[in-house]
C-alpha atoms as a PDB file:
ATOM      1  CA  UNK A   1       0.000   0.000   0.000  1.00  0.00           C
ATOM      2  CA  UNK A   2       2.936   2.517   0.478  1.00  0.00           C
ATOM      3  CA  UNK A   3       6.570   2.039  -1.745  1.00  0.00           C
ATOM      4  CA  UNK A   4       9.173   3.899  -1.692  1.00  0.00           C
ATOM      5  CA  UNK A   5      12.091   3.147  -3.709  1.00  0.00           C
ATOM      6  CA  UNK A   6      15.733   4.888  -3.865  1.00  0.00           C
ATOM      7  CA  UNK A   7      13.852   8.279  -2.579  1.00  0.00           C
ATOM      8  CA  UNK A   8      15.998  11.278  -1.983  1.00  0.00           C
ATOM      9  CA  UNK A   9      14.549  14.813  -1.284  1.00  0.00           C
ATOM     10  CA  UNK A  10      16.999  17.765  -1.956  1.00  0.00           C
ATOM     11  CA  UNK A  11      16.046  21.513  -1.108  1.00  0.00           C
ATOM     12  CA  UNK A  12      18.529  23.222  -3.110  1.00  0.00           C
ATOM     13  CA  UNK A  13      22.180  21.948  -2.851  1.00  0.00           C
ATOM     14  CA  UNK A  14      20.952  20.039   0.796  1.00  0.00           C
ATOM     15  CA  UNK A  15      20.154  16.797   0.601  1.00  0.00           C
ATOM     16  CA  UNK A  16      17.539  15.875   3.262  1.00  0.00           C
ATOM     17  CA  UNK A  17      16.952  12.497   2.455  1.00  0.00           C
ATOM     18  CA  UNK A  18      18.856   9.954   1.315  1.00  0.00           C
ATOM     19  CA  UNK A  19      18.674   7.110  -1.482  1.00  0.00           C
ATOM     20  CA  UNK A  20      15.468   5.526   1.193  1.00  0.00           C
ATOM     21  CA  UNK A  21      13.531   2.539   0.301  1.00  0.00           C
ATOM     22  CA  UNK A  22      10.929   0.232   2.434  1.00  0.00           C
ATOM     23  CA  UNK A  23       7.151  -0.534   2.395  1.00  0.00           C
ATOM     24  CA  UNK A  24       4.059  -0.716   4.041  1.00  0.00           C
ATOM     25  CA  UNK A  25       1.506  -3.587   3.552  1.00  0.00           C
ATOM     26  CA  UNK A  26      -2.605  -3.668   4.341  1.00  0.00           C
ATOM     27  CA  UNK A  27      -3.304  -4.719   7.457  1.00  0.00           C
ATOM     28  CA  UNK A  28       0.093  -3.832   8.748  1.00  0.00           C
ATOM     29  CA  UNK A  29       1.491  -1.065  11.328  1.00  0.00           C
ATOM     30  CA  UNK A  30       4.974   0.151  10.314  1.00  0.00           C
ATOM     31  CA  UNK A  31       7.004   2.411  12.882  1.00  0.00           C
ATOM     32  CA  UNK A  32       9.097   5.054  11.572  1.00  0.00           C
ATOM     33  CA  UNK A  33      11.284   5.703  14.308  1.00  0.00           C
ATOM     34  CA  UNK A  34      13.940   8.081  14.412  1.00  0.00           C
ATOM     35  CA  UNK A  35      15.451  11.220  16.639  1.00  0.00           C
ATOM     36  CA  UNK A  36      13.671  14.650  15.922  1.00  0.00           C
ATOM     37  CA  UNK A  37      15.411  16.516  12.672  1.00  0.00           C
ATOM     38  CA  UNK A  38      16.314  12.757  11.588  1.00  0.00           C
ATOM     39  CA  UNK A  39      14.147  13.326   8.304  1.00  0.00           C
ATOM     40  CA  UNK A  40      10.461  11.555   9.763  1.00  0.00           C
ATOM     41  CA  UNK A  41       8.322  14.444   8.869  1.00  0.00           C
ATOM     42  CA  UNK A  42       9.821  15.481   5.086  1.00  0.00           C
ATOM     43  CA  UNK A  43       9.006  11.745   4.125  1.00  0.00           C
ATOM     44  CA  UNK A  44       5.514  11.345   5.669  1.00  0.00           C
ATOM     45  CA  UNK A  45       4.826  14.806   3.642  1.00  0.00           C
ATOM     46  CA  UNK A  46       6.363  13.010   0.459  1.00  0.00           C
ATOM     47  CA  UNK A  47       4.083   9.945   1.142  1.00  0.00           C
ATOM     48  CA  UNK A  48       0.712  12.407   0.987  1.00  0.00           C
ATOM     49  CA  UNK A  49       1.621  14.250  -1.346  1.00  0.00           C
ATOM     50  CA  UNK A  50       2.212  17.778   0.054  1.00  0.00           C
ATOM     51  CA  UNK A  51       6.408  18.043  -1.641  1.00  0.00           C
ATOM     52  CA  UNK A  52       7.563  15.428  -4.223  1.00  0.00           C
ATOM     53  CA  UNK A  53      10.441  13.224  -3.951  1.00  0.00           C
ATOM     54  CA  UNK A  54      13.848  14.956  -6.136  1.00  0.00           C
ATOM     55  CA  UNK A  55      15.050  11.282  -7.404  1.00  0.00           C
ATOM     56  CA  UNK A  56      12.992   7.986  -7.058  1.00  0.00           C
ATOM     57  CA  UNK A  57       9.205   6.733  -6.724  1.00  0.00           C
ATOM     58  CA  UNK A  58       6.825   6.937  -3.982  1.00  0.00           C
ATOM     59  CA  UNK A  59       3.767   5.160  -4.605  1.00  0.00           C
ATOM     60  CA  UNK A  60       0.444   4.698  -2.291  1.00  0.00           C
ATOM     61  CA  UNK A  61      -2.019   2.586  -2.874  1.00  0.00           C
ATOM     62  CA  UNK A  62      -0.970   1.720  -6.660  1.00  0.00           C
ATOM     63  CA  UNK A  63      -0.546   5.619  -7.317  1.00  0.00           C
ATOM     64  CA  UNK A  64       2.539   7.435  -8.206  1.00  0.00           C
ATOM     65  CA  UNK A  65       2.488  10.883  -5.207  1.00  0.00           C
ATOM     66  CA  UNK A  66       4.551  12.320  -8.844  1.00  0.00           C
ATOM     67  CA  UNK A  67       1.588  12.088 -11.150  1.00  0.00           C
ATOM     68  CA  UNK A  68      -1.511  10.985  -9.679  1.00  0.00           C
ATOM     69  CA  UNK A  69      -1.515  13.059  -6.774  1.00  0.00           C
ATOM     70  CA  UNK A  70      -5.383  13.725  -6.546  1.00  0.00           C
ATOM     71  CA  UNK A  71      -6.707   9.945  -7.353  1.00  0.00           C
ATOM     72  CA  UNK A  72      -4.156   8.664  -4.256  1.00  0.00           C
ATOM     73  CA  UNK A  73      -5.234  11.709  -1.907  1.00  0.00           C
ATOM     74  CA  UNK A  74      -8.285   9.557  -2.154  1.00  0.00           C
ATOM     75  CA  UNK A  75      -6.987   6.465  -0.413  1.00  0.00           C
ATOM     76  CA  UNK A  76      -5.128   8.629   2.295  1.00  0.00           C
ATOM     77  CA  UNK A  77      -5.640   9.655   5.948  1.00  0.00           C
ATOM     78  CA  UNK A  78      -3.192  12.011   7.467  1.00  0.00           C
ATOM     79  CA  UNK A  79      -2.566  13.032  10.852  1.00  0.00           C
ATOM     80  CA  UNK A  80       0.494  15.616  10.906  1.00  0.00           C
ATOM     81  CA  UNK A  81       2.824  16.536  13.865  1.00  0.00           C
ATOM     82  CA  UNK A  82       0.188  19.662  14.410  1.00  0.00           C
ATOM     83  CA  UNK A  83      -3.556  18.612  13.935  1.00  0.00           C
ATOM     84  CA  UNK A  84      -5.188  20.725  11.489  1.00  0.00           C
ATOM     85  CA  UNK A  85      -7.884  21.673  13.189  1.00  0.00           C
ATOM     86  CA  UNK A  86     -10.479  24.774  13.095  1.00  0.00           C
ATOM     87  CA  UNK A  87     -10.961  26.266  17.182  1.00  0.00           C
ATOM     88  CA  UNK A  88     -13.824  27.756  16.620  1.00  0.00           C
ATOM     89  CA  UNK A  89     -15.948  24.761  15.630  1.00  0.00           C
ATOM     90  CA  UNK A  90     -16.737  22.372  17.748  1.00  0.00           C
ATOM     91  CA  UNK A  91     -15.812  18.454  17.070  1.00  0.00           C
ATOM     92  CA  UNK A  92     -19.187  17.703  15.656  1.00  0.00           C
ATOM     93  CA  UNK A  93     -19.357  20.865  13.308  1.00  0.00           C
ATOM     94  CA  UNK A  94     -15.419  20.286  12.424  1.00  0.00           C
ATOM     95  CA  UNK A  95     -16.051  16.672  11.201  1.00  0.00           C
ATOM     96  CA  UNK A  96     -18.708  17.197   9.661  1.00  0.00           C
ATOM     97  CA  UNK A  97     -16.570  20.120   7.321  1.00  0.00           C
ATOM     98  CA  UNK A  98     -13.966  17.148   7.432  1.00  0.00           C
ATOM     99  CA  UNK A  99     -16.176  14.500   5.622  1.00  0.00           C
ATOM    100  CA  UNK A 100     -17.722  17.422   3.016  1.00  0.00           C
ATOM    101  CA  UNK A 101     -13.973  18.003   2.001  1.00  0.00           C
ATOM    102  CA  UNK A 102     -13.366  14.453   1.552  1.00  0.00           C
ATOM    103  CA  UNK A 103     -16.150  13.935  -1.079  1.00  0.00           C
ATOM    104  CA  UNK A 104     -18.004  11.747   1.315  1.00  0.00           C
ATOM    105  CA  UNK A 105     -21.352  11.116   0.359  1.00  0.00           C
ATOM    106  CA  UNK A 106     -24.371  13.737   2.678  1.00  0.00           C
ATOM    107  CA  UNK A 107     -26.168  10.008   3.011  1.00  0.00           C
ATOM    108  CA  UNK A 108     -22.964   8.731   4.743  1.00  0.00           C
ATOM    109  CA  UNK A 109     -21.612  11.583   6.948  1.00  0.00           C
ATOM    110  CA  UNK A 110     -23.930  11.060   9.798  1.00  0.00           C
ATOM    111  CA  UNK A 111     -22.919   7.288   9.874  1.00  0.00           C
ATOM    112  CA  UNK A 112     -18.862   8.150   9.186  1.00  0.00           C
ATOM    113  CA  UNK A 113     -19.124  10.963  11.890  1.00  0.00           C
ATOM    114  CA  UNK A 114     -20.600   8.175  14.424  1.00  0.00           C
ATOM    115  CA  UNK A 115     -17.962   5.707  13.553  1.00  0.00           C
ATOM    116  CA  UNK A 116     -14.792   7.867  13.613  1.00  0.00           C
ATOM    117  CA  UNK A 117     -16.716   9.674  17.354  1.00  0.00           C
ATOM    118  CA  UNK A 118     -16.867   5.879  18.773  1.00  0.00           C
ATOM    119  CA  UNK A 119     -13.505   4.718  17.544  1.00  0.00           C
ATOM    120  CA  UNK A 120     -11.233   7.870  19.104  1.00  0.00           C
ATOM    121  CA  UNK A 121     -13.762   8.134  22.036  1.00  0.00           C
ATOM    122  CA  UNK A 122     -14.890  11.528  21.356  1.00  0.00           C
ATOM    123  CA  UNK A 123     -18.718  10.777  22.263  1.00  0.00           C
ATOM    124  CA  UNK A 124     -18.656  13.286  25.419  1.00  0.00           C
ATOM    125  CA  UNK A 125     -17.160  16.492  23.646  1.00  0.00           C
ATOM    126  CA  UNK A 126     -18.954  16.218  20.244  1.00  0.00           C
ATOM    127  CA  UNK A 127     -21.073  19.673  20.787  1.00  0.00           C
ATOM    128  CA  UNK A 128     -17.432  21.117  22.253  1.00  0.00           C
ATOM    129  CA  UNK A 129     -15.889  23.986  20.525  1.00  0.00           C
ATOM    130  CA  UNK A 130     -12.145  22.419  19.980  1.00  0.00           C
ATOM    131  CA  UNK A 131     -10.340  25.584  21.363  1.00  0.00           C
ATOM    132  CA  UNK A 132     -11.699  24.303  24.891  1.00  0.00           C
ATOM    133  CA  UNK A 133     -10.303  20.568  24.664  1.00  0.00           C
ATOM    134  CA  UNK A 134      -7.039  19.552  25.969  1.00  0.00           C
ATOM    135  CA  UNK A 135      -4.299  18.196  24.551  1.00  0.00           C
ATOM    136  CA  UNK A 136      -5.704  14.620  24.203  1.00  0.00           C
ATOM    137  CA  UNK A 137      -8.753  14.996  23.146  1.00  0.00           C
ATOM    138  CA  UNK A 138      -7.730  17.450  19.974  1.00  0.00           C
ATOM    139  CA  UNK A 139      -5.212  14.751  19.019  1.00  0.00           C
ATOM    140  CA  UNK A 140      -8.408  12.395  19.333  1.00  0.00           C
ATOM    141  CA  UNK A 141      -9.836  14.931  17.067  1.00  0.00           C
ATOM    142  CA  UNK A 142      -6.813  15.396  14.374  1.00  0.00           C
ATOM    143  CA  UNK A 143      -6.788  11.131  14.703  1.00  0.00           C
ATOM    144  CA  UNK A 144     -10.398  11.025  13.468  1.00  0.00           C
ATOM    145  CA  UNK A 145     -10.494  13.260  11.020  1.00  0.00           C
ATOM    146  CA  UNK A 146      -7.483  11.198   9.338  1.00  0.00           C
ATOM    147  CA  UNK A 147     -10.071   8.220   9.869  1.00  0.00           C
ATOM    148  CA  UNK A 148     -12.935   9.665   8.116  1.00  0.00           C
ATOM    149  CA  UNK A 149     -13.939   8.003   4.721  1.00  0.00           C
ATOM    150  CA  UNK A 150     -12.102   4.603   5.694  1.00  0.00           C
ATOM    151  CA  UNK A 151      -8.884   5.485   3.483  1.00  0.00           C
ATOM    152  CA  UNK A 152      -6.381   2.211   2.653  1.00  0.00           C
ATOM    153  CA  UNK A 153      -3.647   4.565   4.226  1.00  0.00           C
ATOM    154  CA  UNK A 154      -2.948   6.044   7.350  1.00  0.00           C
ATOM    155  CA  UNK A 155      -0.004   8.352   8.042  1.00  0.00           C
ATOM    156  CA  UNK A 156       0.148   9.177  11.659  1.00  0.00           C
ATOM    157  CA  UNK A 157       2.919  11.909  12.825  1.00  0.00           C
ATOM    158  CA  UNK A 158       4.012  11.923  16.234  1.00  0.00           C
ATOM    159  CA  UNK A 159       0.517  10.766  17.637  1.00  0.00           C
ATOM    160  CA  UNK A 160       0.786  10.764  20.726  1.00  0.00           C
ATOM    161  CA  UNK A 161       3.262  13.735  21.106  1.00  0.00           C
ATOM    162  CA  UNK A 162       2.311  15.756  24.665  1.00  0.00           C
ATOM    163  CA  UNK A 163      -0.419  12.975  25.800  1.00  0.00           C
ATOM    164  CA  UNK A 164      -0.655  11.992  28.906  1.00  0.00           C
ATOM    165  CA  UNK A 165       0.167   8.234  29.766  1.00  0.00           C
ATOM    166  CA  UNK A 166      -4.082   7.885  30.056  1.00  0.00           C
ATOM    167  CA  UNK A 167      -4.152   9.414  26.570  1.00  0.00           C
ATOM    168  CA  UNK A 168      -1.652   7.663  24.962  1.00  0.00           C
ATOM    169  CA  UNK A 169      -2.440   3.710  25.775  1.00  0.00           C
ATOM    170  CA  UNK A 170      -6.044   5.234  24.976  1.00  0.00           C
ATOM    171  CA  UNK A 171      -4.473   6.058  21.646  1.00  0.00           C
ATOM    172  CA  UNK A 172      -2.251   3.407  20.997  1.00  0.00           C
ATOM    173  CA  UNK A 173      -5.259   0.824  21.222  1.00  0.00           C
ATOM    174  CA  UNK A 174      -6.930   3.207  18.449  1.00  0.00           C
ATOM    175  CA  UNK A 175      -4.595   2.618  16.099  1.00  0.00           C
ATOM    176  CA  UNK A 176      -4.389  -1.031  17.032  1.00  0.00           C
ATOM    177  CA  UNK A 177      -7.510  -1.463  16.198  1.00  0.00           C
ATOM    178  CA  UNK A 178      -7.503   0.381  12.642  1.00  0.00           C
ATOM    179  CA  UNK A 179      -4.097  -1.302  11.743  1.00  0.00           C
ATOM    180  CA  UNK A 180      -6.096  -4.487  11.236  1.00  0.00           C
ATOM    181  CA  UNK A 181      -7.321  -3.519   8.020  1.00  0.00           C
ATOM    182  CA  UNK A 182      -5.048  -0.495   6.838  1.00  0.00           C
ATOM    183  CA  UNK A 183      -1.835   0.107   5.893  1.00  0.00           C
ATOM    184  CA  UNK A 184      -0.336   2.285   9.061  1.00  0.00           C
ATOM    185  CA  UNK A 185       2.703   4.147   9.017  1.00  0.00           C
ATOM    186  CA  UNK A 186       3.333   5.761  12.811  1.00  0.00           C
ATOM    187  CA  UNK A 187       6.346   8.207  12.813  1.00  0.00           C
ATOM    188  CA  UNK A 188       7.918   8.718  16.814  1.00  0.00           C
ATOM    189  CA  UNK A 189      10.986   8.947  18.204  1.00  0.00           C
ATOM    190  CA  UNK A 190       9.750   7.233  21.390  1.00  0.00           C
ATOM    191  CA  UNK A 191      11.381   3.709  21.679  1.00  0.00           C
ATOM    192  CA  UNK A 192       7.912   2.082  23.434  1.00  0.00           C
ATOM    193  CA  UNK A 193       5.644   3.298  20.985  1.00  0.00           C
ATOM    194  CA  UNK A 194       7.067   0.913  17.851  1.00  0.00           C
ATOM    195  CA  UNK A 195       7.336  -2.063  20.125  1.00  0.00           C
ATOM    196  CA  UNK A 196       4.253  -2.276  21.982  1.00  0.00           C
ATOM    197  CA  UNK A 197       2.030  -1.558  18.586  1.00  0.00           C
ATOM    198  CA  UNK A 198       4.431  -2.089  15.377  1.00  0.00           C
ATOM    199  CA  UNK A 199       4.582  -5.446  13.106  1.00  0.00           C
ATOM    200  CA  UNK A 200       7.654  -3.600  11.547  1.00  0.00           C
ATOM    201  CA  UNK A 201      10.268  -0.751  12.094  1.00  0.00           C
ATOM    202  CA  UNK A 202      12.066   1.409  10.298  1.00  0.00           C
ATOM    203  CA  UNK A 203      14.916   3.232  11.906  1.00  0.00           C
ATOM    204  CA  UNK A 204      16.056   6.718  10.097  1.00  0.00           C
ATOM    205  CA  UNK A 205      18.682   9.178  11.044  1.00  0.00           C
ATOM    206  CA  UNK A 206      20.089  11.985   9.133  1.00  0.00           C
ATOM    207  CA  UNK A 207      18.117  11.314   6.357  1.00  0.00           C
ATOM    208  CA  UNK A 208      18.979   7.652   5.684  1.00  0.00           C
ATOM    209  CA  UNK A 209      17.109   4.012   6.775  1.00  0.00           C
ATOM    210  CA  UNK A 210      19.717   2.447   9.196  1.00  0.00           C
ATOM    211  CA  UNK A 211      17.313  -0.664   9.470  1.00  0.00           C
ATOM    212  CA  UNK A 212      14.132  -2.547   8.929  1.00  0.00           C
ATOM    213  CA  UNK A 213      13.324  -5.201  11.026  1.00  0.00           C
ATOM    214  CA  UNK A 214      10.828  -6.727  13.606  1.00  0.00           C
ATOM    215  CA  UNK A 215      10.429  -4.777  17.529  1.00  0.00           C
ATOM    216  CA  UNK A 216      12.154  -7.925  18.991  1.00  0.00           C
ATOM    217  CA  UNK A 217      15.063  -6.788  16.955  1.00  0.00           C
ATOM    218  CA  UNK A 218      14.950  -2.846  18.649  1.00  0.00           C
ATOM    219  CA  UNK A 219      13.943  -4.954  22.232  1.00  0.00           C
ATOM    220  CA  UNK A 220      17.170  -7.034  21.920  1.00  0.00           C
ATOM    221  CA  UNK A 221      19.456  -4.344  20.395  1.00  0.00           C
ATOM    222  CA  UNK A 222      17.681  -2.083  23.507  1.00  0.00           C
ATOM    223  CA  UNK A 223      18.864  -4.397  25.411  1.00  0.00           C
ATOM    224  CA  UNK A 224      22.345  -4.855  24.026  1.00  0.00           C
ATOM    225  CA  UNK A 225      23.260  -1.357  24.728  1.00  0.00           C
ATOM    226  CA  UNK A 226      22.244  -1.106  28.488  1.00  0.00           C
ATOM    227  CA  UNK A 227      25.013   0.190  30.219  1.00  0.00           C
ATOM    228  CA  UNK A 228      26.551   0.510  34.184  1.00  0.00           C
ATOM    229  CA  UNK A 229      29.089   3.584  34.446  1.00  0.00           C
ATOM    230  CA  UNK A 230      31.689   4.087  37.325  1.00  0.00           C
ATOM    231  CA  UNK A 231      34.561   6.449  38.371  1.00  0.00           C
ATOM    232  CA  UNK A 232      36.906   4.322  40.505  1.00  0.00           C
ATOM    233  CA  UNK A 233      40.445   4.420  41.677  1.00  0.00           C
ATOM    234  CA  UNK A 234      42.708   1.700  42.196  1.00  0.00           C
ATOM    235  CA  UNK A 235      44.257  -1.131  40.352  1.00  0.00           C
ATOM    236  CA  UNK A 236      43.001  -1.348  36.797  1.00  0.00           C
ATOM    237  CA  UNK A 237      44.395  -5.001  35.868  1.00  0.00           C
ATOM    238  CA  UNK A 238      42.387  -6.038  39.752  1.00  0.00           C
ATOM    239  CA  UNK A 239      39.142  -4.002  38.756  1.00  0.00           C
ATOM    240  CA  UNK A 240      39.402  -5.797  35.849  1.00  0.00           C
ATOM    241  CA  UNK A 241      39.911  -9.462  36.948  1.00  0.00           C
ATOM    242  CA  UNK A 242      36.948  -8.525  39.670  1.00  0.00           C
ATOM    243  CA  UNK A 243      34.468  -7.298  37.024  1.00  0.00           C
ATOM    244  CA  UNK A 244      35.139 -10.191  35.081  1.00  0.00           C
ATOM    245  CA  UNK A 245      33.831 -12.575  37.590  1.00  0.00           C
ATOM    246  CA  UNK A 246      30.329 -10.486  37.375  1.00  0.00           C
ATOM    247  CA  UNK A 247      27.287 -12.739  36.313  1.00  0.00           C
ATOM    248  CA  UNK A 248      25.617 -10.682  33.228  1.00  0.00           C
ATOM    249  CA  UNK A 249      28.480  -8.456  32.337  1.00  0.00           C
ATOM    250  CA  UNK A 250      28.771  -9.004  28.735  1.00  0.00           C
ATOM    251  CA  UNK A 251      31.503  -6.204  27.751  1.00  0.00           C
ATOM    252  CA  UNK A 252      34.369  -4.141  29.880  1.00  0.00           C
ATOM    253  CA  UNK A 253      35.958  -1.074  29.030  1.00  0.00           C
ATOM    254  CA  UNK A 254      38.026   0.826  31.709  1.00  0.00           C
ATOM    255  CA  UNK A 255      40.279   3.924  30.814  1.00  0.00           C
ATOM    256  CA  UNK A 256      41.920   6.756  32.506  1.00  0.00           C
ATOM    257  CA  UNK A 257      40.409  10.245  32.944  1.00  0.00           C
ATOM    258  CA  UNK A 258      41.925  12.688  31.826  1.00  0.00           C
ATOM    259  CA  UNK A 259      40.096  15.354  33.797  1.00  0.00           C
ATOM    260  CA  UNK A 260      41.262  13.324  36.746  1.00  0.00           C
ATOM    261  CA  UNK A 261      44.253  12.070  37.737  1.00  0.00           C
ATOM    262  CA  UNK A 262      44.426   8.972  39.274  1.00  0.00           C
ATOM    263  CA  UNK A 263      40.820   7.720  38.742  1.00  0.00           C
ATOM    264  CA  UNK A 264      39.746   4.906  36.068  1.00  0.00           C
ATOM    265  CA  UNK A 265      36.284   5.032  34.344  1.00  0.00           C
ATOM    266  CA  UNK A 266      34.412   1.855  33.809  1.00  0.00           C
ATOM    267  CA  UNK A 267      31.543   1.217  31.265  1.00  0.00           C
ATOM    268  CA  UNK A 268      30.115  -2.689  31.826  1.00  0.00           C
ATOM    269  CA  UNK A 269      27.493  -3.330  28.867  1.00  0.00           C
ATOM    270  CA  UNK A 270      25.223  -5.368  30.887  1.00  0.00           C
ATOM    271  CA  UNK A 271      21.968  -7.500  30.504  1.00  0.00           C
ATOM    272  CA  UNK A 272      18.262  -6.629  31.993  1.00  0.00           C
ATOM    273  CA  UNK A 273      18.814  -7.722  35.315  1.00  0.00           C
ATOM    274  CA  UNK A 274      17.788  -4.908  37.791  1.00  0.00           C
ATOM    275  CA  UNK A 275      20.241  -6.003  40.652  1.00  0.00           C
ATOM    276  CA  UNK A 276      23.485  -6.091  38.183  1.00  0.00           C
ATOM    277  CA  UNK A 277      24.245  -2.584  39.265  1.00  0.00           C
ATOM    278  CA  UNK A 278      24.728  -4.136  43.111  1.00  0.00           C
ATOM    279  CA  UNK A 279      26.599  -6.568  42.194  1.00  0.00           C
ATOM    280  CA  UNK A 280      29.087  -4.818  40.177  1.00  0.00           C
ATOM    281  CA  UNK A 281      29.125  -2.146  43.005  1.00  0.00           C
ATOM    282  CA  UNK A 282      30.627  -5.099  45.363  1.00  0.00           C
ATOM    283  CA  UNK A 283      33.304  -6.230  42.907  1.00  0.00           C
ATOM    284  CA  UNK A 284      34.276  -2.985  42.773  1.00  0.00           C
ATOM    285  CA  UNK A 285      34.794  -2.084  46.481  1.00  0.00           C
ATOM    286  CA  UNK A 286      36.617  -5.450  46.891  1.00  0.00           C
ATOM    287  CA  UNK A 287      39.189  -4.558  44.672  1.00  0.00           C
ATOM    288  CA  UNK A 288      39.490  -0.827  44.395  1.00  0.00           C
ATOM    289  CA  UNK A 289      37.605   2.651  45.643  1.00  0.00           C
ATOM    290  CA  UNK A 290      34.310   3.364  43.940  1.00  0.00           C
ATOM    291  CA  UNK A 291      33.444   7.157  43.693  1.00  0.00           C
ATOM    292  CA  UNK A 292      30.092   7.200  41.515  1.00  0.00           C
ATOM    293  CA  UNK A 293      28.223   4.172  39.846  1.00  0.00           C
ATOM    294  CA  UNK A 294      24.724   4.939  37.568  1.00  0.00           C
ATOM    295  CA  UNK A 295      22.857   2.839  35.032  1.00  0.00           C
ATOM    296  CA  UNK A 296      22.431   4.186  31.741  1.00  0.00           C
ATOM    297  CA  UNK A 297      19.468   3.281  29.367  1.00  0.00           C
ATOM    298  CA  UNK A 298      19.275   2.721  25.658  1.00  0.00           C
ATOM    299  CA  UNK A 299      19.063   5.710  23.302  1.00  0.00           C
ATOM    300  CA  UNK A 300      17.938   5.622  19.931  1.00  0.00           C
ATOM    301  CA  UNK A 301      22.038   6.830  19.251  1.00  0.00           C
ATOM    302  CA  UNK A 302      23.332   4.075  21.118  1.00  0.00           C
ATOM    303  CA  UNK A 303      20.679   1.738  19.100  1.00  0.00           C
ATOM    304  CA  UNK A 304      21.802   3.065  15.907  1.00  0.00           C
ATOM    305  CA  UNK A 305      25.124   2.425  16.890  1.00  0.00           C
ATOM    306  CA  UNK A 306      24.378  -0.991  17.248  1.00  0.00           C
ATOM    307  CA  UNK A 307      22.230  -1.740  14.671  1.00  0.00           C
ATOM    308  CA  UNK A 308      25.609  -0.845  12.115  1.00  0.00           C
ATOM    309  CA  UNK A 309      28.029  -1.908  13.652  1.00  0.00           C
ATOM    310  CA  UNK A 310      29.902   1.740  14.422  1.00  0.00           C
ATOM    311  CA  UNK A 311      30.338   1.500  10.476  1.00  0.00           C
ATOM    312  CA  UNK A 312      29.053   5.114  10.167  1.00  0.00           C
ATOM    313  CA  UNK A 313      25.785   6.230   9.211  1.00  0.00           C
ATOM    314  CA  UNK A 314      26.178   5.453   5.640  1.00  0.00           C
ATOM    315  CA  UNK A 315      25.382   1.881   6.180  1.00  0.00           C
ATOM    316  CA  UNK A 316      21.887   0.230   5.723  1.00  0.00           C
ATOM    317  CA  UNK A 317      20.757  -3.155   6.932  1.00  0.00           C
ATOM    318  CA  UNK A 318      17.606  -4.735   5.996  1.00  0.00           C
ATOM    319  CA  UNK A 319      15.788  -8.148   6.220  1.00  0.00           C
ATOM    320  CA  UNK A 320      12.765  -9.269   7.076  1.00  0.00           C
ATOM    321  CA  UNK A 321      12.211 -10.803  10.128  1.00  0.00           C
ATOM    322  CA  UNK A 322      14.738  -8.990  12.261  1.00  0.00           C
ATOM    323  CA  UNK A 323      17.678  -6.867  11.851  1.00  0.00           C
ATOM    324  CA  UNK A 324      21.553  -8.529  12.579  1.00  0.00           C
ATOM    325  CA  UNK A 325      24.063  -6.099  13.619  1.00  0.00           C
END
């Protein structure tokens, strides 16, 4: 339902995207995950249609965005990063205007306005002007207004930016529940969102698709890059031979710190267990002086970094059922 193949998008003599290619089946819910400025945004506006691509095809629903703009603008619902919505009407009044501008049939708006209302849970603020809802509820509004007219394609930008953690499982089950018979493409830079709701992933930064893979891939790459810092002084070569003997310590790296004479910093890539840090705390203090300890979680850069390898961000990886570093 969405294909994009060798896309780059160029404003000028900057290059914004690069050489990108994956898909998005029916009946399927595709992250698009990536950092903030890593390119998300230009490509969901390339997929509906509002910029073209510079070099390569972008097709939705059988239609190339290049030349049959209007026919696929048909088969499209888009949520973007802001909802485009009108304050001074309220939800009802706004949909309503909504399904007119879609082409949706008078004899079917009261029916489409009832099943978009029920499916975001907007029943209790229909008759609300939308300058007076909150945060969640006008992303419930931008959500079904992208659901109106039962498009093949749904492009949802940052859905669940600013919501609450009510609002967002509220939200997340919404586009469960749609993803079983469109083609959904969810961009977010938030690691939980792609693997609690996403069949697939696609990891972008700078422009270019590091990876496409399954969430179990991102969970165990997640995973993989868990780390337990520590400033220490003492003997490196006994620090060492103590750390080793550290149940779920999978890598060591100690070195000297410059800023500080005399003391060592340790990273120890470790695995999920939540007492690791207490353990690796003990070795320490048997061996040496330990001056600070923390755990530090996965980022989508430390991710990334896995996912190629530290080969630089020109590399791309993809297969189908998971991702291999």
């Amino acid at each position: 339902m969405i294909q994009l193949e060798h896309v780059t998008k160029r404003y000028g003599s900057k290059t914004i995207i690069h050489d990108i290619s994956f898909d998005v089946k029916k009946g399927e819910i595709v992250g698009f995950l990536g950092p903030n400025g890593a390119g998300k945004t230009t490509t969901m506006r390339m997929i509906a249609g509002f910029t073209t691509a510079s070099t390569g095809s972008v097709r939705v629903a059988g239609y190339d965005m290049a030349t049959e703009n209007n026919e696929a603008a048909k088969k499209i619902g888009y949520l973007p990063e802001q909802p485009p919505l009108y304050d001074i009407l309220d939800v009802s009044s706004y949909l309503r205007f909504v399904a007119r501008a879609k082409g949706i049939s008078s004899t079917r708006i009261a029916s489409e306005l009832d099943r978009v209302m029920q499916a975001c849970r907007l029943e209790t603020v229909t008759t609300k002007e939308i300058y007076k809802l909150s945060k969640g509820y006008r992303q419930r509004v931008g959500l079904a207004q992208a659901l109106l007219g039962d498009p093949d394609v749904l492009l949802l930008d940052e859905p669940t930016a600013g919501l609450d953690p009510g609002q967002i499982q509220e939200t997340r089950e919404v586009i469960r529940n749609v993803g079983k018979e469109h083609a959904v493409l969810l961009s977010t830079h938030i690691l939980p969102e792609v693997t609690l709701i996403c069949q697939r992933i696609a990891i972008i930064n700078h422009g270019r698709i590091l990876a496409v893979g399954s969430p179990q891939s991102l969970q165990r790459a997640a995973e993989e890059t868990s780390s337990v810092v520590a400033e220490v002084s003492g003997e490196e070569n006994k620090i060492h031979h103590a750390l080793n003997g550290v149940e779920g310590i999978t890598g060591i790296s100690i070195k000297p710190l410059a800023a500080r004479p005399g003391m060592l910093g340790i990273e120890c890539q470790v695995n999920a267990d939540e007492h690791i840090e207490a353990r690796i705390a003990r070795a320490i203090i048997q061996s040496g002086e330990l001056h600070k300890l923390e755990r530090r979680q996965p980022t989508l850069e430390n991710i990334f970094l896995r996912y190629i390898g530290h080969a630089g961000a020109d590399a791309t990886i993809t297969e189908s059922a998971g991702v291999n570093s």
